[in-house]
Protein backbone atom coordinates (compact mmCIF):
# COMPACT_ATOMS: atom_id res chain seq x y z
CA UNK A 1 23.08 97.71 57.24
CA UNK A 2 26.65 96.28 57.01
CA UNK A 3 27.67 92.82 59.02
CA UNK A 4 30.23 92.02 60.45
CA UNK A 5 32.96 89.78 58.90
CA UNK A 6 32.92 86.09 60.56
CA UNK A 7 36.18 86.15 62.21
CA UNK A 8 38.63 83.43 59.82
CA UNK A 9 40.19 80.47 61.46
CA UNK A 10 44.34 80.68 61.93
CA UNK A 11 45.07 80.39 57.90
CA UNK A 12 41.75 80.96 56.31
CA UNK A 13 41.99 83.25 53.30
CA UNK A 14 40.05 86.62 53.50
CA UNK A 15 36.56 86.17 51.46
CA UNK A 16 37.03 88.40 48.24
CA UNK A 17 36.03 92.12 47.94
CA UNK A 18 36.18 92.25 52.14
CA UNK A 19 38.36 95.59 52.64
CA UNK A 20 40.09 95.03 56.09
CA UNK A 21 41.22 97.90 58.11
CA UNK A 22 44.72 96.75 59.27
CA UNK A 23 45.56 100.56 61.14
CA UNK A 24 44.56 101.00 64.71
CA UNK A 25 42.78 104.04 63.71
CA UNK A 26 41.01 102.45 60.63
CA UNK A 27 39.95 99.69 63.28
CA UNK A 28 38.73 102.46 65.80
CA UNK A 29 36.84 103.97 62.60
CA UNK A 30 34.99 100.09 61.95
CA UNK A 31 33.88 99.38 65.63
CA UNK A 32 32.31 102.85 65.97
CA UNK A 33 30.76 102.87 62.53
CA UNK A 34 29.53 99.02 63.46
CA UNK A 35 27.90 100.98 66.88
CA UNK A 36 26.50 103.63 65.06
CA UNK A 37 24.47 101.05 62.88
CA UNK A 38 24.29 99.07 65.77
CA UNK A 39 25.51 95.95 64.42
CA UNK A 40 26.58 95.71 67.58
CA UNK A 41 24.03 97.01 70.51
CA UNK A 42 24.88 98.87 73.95
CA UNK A 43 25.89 96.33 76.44
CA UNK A 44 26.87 93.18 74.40
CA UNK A 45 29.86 91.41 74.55
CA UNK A 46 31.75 91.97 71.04
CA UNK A 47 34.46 89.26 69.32
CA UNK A 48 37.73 89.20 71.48
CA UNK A 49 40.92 90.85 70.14
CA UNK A 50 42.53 87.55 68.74
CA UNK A 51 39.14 87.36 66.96
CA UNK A 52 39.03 90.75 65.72
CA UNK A 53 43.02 90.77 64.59
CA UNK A 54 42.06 87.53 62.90
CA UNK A 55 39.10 89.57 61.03
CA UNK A 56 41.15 92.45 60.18
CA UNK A 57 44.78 90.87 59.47
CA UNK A 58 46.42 92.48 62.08
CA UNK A 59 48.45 92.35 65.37
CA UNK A 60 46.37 92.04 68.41
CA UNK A 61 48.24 94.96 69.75
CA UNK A 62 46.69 97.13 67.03
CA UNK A 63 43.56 96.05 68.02
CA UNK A 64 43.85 96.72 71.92
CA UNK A 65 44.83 100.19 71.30
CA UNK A 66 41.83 101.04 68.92
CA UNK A 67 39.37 99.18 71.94
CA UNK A 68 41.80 101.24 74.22
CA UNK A 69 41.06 104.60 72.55
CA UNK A 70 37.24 103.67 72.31
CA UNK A 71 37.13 102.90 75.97
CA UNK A 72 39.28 106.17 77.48
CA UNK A 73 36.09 108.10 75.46
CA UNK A 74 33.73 105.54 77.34
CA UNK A 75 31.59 104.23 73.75
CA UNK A 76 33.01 100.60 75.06
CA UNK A 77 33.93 99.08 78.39
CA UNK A 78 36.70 96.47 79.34
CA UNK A 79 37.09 93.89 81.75
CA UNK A 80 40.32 91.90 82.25
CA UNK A 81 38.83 87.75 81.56
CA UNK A 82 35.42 89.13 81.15
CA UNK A 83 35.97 90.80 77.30
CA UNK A 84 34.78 94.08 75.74
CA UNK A 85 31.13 95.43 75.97
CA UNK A 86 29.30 98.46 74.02
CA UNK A 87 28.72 100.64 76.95
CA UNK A 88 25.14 100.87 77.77
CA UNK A 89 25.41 104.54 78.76
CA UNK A 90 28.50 105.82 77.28
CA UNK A 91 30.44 108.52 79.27
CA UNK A 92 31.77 111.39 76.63
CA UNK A 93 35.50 112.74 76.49
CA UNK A 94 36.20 114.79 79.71
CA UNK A 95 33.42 112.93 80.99
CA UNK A 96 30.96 115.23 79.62
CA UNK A 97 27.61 113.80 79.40
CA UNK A 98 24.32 114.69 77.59
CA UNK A 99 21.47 115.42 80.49
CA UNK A 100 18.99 113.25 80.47
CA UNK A 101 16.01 115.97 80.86
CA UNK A 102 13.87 113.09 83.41
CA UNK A 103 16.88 112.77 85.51
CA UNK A 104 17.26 116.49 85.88
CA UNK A 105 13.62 117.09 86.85
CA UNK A 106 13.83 114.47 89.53
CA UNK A 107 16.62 115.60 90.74
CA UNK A 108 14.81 118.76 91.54
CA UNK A 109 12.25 116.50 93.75
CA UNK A 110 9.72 117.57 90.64
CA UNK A 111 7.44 114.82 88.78
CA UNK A 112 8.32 114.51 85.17
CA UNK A 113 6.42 113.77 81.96
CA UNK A 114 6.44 115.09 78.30
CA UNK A 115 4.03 115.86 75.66
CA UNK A 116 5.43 115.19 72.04
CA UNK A 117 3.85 118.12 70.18
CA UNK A 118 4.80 116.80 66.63
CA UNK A 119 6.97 114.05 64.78
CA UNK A 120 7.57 114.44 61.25
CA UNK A 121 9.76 112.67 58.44
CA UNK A 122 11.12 115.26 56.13
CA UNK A 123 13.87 116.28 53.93
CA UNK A 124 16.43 118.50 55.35
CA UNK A 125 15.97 122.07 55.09
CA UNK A 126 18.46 123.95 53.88
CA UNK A 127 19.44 125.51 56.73
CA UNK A 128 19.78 121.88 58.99
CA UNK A 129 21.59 120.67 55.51
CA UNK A 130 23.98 123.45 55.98
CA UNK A 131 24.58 123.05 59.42
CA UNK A 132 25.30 119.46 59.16
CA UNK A 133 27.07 119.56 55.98
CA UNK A 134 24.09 117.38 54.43
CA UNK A 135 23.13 116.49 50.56
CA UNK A 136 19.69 117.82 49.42
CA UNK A 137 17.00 115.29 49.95
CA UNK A 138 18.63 113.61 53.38
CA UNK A 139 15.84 112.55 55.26
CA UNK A 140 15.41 113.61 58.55
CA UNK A 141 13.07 113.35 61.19
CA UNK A 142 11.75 116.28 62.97
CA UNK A 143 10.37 116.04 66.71
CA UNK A 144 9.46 119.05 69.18
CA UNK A 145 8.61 118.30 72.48
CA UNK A 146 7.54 120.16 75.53
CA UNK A 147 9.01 118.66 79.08
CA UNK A 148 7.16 119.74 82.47
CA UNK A 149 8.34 119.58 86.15
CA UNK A 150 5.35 119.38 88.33
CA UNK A 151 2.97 120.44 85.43
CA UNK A 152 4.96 123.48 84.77
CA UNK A 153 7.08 123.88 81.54
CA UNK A 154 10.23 122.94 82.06
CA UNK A 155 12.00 122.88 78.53
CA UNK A 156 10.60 123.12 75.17
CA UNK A 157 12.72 120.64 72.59
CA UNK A 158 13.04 121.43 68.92
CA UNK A 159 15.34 118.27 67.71
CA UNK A 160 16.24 117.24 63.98
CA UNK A 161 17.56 113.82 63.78
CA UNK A 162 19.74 112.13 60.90
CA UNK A 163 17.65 109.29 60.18
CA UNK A 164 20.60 106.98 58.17
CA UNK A 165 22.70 107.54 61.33
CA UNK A 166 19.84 106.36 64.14
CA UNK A 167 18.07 103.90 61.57
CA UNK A 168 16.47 102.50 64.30
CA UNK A 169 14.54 105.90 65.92
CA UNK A 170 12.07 105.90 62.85
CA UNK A 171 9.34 104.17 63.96
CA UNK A 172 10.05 104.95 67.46
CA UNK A 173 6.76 106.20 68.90
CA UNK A 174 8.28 108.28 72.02
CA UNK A 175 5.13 107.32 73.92
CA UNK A 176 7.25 106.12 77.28
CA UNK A 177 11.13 107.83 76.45
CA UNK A 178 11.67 111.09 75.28
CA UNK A 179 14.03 111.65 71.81
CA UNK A 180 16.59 112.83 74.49
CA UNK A 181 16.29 109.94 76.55
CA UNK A 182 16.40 107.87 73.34
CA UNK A 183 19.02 109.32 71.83
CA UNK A 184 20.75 108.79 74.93
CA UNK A 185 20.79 105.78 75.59
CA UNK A 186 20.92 104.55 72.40
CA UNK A 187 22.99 106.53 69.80
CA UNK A 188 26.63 106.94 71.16
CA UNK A 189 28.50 109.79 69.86
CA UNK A 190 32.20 110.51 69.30
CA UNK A 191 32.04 114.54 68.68
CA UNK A 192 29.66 117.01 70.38
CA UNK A 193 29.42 120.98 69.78
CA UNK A 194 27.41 122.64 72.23
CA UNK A 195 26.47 126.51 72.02
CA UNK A 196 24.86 128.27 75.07
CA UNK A 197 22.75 131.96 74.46
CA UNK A 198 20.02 134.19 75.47
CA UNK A 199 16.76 135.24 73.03
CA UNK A 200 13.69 136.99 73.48
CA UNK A 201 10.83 134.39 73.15
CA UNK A 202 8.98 134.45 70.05
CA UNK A 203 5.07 134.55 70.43
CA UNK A 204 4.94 130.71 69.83
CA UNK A 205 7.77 130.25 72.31
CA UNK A 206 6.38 132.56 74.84
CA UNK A 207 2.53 130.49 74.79
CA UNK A 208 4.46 126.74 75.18
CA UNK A 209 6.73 128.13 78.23
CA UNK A 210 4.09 129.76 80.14
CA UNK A 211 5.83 132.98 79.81
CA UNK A 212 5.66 136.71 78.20
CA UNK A 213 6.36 137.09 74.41
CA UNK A 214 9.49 138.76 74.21
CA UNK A 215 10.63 137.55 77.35
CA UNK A 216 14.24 136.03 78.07
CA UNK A 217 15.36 132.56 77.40
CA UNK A 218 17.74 130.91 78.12
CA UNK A 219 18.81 128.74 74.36
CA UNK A 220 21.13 125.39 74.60
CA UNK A 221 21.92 124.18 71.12
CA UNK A 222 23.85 121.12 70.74
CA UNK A 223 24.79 118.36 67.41
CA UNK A 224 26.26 115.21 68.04
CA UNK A 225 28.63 113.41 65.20
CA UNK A 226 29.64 109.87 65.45
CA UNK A 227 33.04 109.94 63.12
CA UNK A 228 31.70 112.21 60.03
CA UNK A 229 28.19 111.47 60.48
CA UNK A 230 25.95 113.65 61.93
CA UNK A 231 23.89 112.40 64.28
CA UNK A 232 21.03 115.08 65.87
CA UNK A 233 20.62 119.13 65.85
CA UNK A 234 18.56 120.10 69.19
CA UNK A 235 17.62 123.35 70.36
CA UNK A 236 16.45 123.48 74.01
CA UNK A 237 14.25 126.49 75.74
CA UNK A 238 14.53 127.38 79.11
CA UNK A 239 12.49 130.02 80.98
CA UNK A 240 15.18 132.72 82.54
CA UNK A 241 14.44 131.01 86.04
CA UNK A 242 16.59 127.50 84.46
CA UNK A 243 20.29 127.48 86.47
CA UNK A 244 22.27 125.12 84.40
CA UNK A 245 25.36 122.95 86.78
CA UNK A 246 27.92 121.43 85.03
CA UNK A 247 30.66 119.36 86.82
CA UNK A 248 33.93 118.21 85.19
């Protein structure tokens, strides 16, 4: 995991083979990649802008606008005296947000809980390499999970995660939090592609969701980059009965 460079005093010399970005959008690209690692974790305070033009050799006004950027997409927040924080629950471009599948089953009035069905660390199949424009051999790890509202199931999760970008989800147990809720709250993302579609429900599919083999679902795929780096591939099952809301 890369550190962060100890912010010079006024005339200190740069320590040899440090690259500084000195661009505003070569600064954006640091602080996100120093998120994604989380070199820096959601909710602390990070080094001031005189600090981090120090650091990088550049104007402070270079560095506002990268934190400027970063905050219009919500990965940071800003307070005039009170400094720059990794936002704890980043809001997305548009202000589109990734459901958090607890929150929607509550909202219903429903009691939540989820069964992880399987966790597994494996190398990329071709297909997720593809996808993800991945090298043979990434490792990834591999997670289904079945969600219920009121003891009925509610979605059925099939999610493969880039371990090298989430370093920290390896060992995560998902005994009390969900990979969603996880992912969530801890892996902020700068790109998402979301595709929506119906399927007949294989037999496996059909016995998991309570429902008819061969009858409709509703599919929700989604991946989440953060720069170039692919984050997670999910695909989400819904029985025909789910009503998805979205408000922008």
């Amino acid at each position: 995991m890369s550190r962060p460079v100890v912010p010079a005093k006024d005339g200190d010399p740069v320590p040899a083979g440090i690259r500084v970005p000195n661009s505003f959008r070569a600064i954006k690209a640091e602080i996100l990649k120093r998120i994604s690692e989380r070199v820096w974790l959601p909710g602390e305070l990070i080094p001031g802008e005189e600090d981090l033009a120090r650091e990088f050799g550049c104007a402070r006004v270079t560095v506002n606008r990268a934190l400027r950027e970063l905050a219009e997409i919500g990965l940071v927040e800003r307070k005039r005296r009170a400094g720059t924080r990794i936002a704890e629950h980043p809001l997305r471009e548009a202000r589109l947000e990734i459901p958090v599948v607890r929150s929607e089953v509550e909202a219903r009035g429903a009691q939540y809980r989820f069964s992880v069905l399987s966790r597994e660390r494996l190398e990329a199949p071709e297909g997720m390499r593809a996808r993800l424009d991945l090298p043979a051999g990434t490792p990834m790890l591999h997670v289904r999970c079945l969600h219920f509202a009121d003891n009925r199931p509610w979605q059925y999760e099939d999610r493969w995660i880039h371990v090298a970008a989430v370093p920290d989800i390896a060992e995560e147990p998902f005994e009390r939090m969900s990979p969603n809720e996880w992912l969530v709250k801890f892996a902020p993302f700068s790109e998402m592609e979301i595709g929506l579609s119906a399927a007949a429900a294989s037999r496996e599919e059909a016995t998991l969701l309570a429902i008819e083999p061969g009858a409709p679902v509703f599919v929700f795929e989604r991946t989440t980059w953060l720069i170039d780096q692919p984050i997670t591939h999910v695909r989400m099952l819904h029985p025909q009965s789910y009503r998805m809301v979205s408000r922008f």
